[in-house]
PDB file of N, CA and C in Angstrom:
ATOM      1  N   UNK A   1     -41.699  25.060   1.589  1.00  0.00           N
ATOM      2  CA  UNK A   1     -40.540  25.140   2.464  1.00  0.00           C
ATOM      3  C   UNK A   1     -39.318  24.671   1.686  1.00  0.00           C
ATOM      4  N   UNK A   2     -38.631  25.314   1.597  1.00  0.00           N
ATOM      5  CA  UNK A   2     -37.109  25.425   0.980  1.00  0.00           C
ATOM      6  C   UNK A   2     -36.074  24.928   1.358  1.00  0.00           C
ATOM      7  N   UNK A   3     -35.174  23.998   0.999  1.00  0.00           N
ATOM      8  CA  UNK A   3     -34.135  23.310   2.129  1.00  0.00           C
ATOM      9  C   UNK A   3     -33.229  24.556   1.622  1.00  0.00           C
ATOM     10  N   UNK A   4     -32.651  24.573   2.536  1.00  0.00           N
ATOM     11  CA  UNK A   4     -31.861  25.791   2.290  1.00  0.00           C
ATOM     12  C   UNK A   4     -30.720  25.205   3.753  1.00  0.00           C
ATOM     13  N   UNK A   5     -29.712  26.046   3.711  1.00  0.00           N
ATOM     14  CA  UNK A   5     -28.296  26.259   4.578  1.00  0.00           C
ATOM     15  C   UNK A   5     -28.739  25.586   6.171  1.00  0.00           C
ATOM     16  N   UNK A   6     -29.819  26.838   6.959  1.00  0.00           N
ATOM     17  CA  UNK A   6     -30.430  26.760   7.778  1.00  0.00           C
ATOM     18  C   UNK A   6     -31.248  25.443   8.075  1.00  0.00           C
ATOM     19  N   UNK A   7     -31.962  24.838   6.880  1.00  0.00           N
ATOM     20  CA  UNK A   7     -32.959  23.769   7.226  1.00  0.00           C
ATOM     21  C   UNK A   7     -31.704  22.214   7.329  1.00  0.00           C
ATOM     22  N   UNK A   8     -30.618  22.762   6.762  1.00  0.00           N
ATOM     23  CA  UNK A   8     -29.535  21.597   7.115  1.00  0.00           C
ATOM     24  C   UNK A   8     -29.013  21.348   8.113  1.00  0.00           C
ATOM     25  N   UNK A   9     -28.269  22.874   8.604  1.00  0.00           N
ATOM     26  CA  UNK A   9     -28.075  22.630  10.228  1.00  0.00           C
ATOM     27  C   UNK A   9     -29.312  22.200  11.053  1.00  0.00           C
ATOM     28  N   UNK A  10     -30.078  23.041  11.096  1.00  0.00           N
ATOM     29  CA  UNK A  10     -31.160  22.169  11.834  1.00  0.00           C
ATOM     30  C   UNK A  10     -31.244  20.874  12.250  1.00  0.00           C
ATOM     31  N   UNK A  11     -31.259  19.991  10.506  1.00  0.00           N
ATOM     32  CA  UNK A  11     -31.361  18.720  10.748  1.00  0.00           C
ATOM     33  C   UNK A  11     -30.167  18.150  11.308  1.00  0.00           C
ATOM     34  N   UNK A  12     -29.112  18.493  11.273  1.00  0.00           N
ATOM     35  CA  UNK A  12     -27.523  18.068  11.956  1.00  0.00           C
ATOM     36  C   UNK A  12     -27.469  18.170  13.214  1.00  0.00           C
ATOM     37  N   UNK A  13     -28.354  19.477  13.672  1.00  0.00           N
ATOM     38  CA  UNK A  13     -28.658  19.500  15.461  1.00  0.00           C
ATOM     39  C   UNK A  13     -29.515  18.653  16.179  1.00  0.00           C
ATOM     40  N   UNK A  14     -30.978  18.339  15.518  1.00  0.00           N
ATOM     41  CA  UNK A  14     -31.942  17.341  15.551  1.00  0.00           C
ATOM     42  C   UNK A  14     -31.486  15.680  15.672  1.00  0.00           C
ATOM     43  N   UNK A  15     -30.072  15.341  15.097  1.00  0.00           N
ATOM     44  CA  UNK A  15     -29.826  14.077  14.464  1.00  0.00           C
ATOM     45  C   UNK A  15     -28.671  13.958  16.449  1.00  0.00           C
ATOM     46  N   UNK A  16     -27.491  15.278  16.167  1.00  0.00           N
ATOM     47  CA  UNK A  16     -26.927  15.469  17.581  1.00  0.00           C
ATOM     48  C   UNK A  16     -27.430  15.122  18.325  1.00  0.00           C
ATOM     49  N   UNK A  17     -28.631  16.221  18.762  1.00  0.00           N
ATOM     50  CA  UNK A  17     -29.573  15.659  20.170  1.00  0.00           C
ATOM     51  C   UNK A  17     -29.834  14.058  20.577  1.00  0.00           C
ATOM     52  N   UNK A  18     -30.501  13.877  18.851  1.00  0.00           N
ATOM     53  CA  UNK A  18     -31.021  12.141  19.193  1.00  0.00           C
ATOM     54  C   UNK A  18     -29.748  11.510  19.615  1.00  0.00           C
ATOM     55  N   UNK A  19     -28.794  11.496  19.184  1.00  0.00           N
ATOM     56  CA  UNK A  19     -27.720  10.248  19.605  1.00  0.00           C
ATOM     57  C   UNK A  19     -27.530  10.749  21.081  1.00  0.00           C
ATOM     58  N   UNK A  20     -27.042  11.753  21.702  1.00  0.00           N
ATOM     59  CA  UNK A  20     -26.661  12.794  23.045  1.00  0.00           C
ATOM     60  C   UNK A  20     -27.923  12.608  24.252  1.00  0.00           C
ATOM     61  N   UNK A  21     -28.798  11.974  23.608  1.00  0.00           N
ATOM     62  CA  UNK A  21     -30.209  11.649  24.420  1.00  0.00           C
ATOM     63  C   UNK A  21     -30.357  10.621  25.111  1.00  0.00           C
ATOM     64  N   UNK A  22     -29.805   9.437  23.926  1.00  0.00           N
ATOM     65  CA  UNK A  22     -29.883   8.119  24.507  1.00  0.00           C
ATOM     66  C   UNK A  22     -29.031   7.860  25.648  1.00  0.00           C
ATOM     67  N   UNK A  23     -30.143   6.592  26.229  1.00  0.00           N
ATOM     68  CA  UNK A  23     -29.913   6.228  27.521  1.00  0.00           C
ATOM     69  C   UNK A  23     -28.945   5.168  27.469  1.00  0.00           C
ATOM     70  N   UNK A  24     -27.395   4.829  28.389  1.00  0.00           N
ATOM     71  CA  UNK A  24     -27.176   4.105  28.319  1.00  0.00           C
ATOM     72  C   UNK A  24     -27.593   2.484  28.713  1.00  0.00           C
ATOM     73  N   UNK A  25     -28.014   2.699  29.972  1.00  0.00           N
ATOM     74  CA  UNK A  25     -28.817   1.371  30.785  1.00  0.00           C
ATOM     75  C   UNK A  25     -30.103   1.256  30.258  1.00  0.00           C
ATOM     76  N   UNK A  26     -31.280   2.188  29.902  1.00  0.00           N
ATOM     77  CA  UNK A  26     -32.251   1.784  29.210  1.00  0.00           C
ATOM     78  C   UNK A  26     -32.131   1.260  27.508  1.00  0.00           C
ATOM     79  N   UNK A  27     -31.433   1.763  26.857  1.00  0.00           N
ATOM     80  CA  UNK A  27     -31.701   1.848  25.681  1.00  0.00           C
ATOM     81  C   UNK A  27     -30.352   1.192  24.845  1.00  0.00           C
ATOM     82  N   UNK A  28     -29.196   1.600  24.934  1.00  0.00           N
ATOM     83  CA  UNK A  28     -27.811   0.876  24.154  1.00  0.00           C
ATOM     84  C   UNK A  28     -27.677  -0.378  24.990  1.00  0.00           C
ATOM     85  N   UNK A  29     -27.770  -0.400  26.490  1.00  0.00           N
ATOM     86  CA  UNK A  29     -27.271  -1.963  26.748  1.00  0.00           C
ATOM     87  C   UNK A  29     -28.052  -2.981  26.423  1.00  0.00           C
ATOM     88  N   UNK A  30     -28.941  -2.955  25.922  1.00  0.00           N
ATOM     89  CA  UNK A  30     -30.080  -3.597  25.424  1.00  0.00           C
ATOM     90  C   UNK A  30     -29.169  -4.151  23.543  1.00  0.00           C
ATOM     91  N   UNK A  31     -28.594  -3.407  23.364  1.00  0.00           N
ATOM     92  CA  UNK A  31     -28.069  -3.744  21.554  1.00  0.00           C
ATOM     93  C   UNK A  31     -26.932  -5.368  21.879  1.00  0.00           C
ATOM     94  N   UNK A  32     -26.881  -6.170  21.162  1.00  0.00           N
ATOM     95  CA  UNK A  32     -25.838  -6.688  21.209  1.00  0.00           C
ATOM     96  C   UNK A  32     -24.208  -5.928  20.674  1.00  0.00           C
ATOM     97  N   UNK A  33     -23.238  -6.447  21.554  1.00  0.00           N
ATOM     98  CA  UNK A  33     -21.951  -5.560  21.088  1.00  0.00           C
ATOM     99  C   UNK A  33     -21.611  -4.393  22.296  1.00  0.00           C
ATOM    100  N   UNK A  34     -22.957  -3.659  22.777  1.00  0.00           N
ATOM    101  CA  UNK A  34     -22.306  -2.618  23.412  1.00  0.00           C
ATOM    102  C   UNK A  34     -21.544  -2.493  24.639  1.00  0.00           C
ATOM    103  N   UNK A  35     -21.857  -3.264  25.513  1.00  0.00           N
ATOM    104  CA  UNK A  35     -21.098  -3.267  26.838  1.00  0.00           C
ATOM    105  C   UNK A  35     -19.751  -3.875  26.500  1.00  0.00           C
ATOM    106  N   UNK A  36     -19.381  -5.025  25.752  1.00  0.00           N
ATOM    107  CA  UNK A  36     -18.051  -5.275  26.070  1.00  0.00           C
ATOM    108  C   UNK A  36     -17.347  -4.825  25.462  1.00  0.00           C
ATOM    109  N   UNK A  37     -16.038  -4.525  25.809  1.00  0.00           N
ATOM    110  CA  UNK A  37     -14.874  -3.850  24.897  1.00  0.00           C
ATOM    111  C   UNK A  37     -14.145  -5.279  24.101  1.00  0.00           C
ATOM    112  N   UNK A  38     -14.224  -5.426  22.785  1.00  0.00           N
ATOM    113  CA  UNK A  38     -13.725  -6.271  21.995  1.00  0.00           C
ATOM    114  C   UNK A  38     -12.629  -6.424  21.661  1.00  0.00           C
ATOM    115  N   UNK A  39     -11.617  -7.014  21.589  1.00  0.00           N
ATOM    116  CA  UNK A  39     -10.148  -6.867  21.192  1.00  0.00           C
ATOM    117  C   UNK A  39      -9.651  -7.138  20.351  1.00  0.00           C
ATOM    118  N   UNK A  40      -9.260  -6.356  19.206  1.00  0.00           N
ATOM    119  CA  UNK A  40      -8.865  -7.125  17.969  1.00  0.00           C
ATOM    120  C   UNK A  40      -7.574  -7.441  17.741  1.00  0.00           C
ATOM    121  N   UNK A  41      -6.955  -8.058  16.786  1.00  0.00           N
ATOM    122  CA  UNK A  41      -5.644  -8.397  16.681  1.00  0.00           C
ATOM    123  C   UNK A  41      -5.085  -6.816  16.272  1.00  0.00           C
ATOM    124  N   UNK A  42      -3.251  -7.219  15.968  1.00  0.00           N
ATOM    125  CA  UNK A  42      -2.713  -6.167  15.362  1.00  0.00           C
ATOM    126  C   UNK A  42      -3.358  -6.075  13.875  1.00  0.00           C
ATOM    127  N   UNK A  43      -3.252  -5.086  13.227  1.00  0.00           N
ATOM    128  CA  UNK A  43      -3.759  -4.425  12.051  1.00  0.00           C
ATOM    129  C   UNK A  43      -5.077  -5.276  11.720  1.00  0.00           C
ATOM    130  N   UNK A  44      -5.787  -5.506  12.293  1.00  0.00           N
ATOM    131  CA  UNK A  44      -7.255  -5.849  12.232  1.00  0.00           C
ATOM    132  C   UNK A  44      -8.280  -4.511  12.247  1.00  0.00           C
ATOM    133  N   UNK A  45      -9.314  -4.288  10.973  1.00  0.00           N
ATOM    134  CA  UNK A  45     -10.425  -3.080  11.644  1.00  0.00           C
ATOM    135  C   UNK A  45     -10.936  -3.620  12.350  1.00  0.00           C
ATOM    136  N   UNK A  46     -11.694  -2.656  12.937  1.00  0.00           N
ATOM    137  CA  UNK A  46     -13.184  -3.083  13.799  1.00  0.00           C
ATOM    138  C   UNK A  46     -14.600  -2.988  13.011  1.00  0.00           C
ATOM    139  N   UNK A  47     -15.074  -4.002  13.014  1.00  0.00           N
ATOM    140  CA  UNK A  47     -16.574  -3.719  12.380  1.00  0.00           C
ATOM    141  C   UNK A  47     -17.246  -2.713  12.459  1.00  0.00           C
ATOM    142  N   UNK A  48     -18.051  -2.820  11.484  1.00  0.00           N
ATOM    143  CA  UNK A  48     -19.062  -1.488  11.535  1.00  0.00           C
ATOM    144  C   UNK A  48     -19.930  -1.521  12.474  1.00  0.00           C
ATOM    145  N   UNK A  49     -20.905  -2.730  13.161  1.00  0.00           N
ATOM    146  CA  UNK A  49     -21.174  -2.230  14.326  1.00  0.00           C
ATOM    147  C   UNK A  49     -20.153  -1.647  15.682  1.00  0.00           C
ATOM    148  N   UNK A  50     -18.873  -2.188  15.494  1.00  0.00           N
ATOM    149  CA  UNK A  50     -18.231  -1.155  16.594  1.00  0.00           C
ATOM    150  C   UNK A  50     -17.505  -0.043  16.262  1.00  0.00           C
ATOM    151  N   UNK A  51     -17.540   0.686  15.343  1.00  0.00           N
ATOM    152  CA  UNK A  51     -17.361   1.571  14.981  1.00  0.00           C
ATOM    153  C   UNK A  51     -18.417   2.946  15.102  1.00  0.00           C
ATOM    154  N   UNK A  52     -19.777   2.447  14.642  1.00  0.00           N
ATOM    155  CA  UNK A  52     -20.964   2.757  15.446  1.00  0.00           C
ATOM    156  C   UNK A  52     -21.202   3.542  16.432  1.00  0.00           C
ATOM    157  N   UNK A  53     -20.715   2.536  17.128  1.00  0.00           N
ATOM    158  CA  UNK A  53     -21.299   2.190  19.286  1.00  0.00           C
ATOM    159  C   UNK A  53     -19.704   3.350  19.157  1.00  0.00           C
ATOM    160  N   UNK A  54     -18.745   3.335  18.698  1.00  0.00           N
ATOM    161  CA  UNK A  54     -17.591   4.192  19.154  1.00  0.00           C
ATOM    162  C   UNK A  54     -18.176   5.686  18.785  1.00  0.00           C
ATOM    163  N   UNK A  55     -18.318   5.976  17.377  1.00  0.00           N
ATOM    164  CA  UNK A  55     -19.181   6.893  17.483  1.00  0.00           C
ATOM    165  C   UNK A  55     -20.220   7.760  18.165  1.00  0.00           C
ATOM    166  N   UNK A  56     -21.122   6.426  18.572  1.00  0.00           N
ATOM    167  CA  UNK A  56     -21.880   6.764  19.424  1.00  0.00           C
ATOM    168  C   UNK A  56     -21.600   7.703  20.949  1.00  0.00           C
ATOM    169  N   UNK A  57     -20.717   7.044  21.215  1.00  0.00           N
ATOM    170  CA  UNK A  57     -19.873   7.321  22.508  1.00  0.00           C
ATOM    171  C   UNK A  57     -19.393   8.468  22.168  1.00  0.00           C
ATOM    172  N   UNK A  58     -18.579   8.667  21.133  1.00  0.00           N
ATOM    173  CA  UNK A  58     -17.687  10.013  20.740  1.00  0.00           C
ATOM    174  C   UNK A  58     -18.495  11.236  20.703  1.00  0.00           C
ATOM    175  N   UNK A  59     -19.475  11.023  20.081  1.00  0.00           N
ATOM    176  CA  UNK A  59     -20.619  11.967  20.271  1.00  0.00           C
ATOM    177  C   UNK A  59     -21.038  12.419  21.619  1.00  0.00           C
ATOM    178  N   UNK A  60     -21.704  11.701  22.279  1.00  0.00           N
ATOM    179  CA  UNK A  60     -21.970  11.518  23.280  1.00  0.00           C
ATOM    180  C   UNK A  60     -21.184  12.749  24.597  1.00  0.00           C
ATOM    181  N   UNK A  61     -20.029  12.420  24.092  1.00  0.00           N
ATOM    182  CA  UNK A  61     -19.114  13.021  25.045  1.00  0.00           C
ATOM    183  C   UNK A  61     -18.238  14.014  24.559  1.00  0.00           C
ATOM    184  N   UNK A  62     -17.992  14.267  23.002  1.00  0.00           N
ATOM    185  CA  UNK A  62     -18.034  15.785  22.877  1.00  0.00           C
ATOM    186  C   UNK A  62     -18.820  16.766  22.692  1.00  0.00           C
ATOM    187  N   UNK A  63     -19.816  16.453  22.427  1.00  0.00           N
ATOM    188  CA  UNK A  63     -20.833  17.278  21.737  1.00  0.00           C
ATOM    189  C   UNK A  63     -22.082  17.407  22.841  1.00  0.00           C
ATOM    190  N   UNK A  64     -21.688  16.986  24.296  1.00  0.00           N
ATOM    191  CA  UNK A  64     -23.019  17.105  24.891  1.00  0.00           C
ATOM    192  C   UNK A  64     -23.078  18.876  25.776  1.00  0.00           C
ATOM    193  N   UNK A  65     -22.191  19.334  25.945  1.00  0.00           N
ATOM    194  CA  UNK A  65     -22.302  20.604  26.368  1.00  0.00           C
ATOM    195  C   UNK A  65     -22.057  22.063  25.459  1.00  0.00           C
ATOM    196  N   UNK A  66     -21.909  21.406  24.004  1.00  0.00           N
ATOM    197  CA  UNK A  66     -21.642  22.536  22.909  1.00  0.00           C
ATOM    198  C   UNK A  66     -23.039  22.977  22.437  1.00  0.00           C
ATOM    199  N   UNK A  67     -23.910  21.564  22.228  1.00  0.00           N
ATOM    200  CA  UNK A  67     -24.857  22.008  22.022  1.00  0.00           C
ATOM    201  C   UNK A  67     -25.833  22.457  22.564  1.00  0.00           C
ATOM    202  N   UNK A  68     -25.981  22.531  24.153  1.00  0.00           N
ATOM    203  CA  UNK A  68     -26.274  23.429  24.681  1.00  0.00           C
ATOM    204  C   UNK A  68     -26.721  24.934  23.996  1.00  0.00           C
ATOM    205  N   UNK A  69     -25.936  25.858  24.007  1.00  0.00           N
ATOM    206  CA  UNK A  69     -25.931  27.124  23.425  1.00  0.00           C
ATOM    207  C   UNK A  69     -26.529  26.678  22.207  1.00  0.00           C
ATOM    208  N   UNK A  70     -26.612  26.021  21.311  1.00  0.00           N
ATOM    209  CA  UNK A  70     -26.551  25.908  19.761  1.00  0.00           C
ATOM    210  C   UNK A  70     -28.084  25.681  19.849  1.00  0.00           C
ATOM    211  N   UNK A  71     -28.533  24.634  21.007  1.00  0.00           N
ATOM    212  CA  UNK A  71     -30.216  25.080  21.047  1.00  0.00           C
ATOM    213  C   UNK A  71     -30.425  26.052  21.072  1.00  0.00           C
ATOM    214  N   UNK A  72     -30.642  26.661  22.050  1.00  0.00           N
ATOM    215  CA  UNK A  72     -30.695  27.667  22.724  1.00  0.00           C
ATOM    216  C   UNK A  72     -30.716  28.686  21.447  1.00  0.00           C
ATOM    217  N   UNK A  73     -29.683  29.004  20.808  1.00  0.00           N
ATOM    218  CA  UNK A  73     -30.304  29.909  19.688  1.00  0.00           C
ATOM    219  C   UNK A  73     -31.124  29.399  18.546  1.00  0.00           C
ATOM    220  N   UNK A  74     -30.782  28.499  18.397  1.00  0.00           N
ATOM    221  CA  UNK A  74     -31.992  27.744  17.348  1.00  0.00           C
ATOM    222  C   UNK A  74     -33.497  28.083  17.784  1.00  0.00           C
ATOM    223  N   UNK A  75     -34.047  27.608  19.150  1.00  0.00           N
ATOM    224  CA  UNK A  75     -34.662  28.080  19.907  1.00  0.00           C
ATOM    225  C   UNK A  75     -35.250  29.484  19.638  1.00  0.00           C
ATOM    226  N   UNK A  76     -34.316  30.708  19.928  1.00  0.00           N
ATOM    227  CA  UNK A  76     -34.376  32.083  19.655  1.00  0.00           C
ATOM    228  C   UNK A  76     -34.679  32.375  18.615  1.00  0.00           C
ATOM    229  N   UNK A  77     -34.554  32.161  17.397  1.00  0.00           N
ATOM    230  CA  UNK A  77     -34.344  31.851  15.850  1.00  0.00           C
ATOM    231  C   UNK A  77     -35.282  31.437  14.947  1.00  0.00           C
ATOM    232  N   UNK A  78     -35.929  30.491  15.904  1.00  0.00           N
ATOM    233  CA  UNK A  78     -37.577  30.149  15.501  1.00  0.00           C
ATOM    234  C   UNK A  78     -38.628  30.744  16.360  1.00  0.00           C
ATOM    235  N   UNK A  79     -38.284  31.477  16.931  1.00  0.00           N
ATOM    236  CA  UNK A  79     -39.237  32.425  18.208  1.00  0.00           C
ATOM    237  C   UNK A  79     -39.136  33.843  17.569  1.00  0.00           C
ATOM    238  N   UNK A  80     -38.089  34.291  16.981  1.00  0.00           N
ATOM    239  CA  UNK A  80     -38.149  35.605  16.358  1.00  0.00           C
ATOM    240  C   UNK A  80     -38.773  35.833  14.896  1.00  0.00           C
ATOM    241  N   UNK A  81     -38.038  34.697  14.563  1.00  0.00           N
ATOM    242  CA  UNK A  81     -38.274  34.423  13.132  1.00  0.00           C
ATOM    243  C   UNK A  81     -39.781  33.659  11.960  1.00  0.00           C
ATOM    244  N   UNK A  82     -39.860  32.232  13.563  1.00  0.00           N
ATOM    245  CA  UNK A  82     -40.581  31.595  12.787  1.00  0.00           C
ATOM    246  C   UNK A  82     -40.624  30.599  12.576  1.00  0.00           C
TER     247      UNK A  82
END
């Protein structure tokens, strides 16, 4: 098996799903960090765990009805194909 173009997206859709899956009340409020909103000073970053959990979220909420369709042919794709 060949990594090739195809076996990349794949894994980029596979990785989507997992974050787009998780539960908030079972599974993230359980992490330390996630429920509260932290406040940092002026020109302060935010850590890498909240950068993360922002991510997390960002995902979460753009990407949960795009990929929809994007299964869906993936789906088709390995049913025709293989």
């Amino acid at each position: 098996m060949a990594l090739g173009v195809y076996s990349l997206l794949e894994a980029i859709v596979l990785c989507l799903n997992a974050v787009c899956i998780l539960n908030e009340d079972r599974f993230l409020s359980k992490l330390p960090g996630w429920g509260g909103t932290q406040v940092h000073g002026f020109g302060e970053e935010p850590g890498i765990k909240t950068q993360i959990f922002h991510f997390i979220r960002s995902v979460k909420t753009v990407m949960k009805y795009p990929l929809i369709p994007v299964n869906i042919f993936i789906i088709f794709f390995k049913l025709i194909f293989g």
